[in-house]
C-alpha atoms as a PDB file:
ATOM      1  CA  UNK A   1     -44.077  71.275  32.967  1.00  0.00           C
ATOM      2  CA  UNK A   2     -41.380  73.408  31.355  1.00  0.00           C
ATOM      3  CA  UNK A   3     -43.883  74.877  28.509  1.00  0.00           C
ATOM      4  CA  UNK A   4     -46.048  75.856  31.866  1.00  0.00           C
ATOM      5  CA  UNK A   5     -43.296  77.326  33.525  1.00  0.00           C
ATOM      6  CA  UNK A   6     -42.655  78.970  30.602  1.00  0.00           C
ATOM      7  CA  UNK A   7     -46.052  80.880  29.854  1.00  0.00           C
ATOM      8  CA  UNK A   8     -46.375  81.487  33.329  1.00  0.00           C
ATOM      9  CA  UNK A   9     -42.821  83.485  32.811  1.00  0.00           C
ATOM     10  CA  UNK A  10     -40.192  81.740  33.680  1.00  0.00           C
ATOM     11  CA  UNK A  11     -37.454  80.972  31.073  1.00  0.00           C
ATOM     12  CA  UNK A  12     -36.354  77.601  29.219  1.00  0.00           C
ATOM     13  CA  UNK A  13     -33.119  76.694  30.654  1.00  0.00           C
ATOM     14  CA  UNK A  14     -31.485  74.456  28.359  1.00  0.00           C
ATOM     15  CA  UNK A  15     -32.508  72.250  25.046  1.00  0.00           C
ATOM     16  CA  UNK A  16     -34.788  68.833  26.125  1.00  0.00           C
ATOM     17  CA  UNK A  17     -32.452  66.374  26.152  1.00  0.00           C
ATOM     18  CA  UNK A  18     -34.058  62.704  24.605  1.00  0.00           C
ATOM     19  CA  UNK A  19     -31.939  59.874  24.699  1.00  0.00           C
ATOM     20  CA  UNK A  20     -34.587  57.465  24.366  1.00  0.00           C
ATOM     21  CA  UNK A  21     -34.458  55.593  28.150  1.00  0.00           C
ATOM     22  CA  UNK A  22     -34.243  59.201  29.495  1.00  0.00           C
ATOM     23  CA  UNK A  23     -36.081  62.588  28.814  1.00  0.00           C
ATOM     24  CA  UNK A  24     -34.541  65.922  30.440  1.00  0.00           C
ATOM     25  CA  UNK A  25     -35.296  69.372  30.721  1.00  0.00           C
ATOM     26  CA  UNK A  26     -35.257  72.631  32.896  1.00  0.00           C
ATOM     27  CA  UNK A  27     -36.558  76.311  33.014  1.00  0.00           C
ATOM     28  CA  UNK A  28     -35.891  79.075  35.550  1.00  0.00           C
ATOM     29  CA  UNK A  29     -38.382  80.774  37.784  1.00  0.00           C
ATOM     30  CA  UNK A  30     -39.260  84.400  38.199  1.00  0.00           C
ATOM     31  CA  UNK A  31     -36.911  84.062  41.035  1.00  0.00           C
ATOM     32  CA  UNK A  32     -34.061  82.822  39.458  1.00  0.00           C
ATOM     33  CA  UNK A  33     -33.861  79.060  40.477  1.00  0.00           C
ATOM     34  CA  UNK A  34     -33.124  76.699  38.070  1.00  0.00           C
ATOM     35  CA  UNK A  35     -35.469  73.262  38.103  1.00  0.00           C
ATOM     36  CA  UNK A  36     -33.774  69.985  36.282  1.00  0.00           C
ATOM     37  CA  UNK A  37     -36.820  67.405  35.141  1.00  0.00           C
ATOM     38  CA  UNK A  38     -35.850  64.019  34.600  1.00  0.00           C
ATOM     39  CA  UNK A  39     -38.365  60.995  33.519  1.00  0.00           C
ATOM     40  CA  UNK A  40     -36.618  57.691  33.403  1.00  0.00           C
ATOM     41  CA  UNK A  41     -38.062  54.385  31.809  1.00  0.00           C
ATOM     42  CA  UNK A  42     -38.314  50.830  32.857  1.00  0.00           C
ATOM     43  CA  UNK A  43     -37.382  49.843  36.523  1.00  0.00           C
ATOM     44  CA  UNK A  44     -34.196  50.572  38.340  1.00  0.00           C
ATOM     45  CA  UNK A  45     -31.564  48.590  37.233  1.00  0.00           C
ATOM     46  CA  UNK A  46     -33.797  47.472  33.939  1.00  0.00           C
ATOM     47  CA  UNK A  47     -31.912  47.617  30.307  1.00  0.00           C
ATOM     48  CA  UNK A  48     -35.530  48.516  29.438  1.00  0.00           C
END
């Protein structure tokens, strides 16, 4: 979604963050808002 965001001209926000369980990312839109993505693994309360 952020590479989208990105060629549609928005602007990366910050680095992707991987920590293995947990994937992060964020761009800016034309209008300035910033969007946070998080995908999380396993189910709530899972050590998986």
């Amino acid at each position: 979604m952020v590479h989208e965001a990105v060629a549609a001209g928005g602007a990366s926000y910050n680095d992707p963050q991987d920590h293995g369980f947990m994937y992060g990312h964020g761009f800016q839109d034309l209008d300035g808002h910033i969007w946070e993505l998080v995908h999380m693994t396993g189910a709530p309360g899972s050590t998986a």
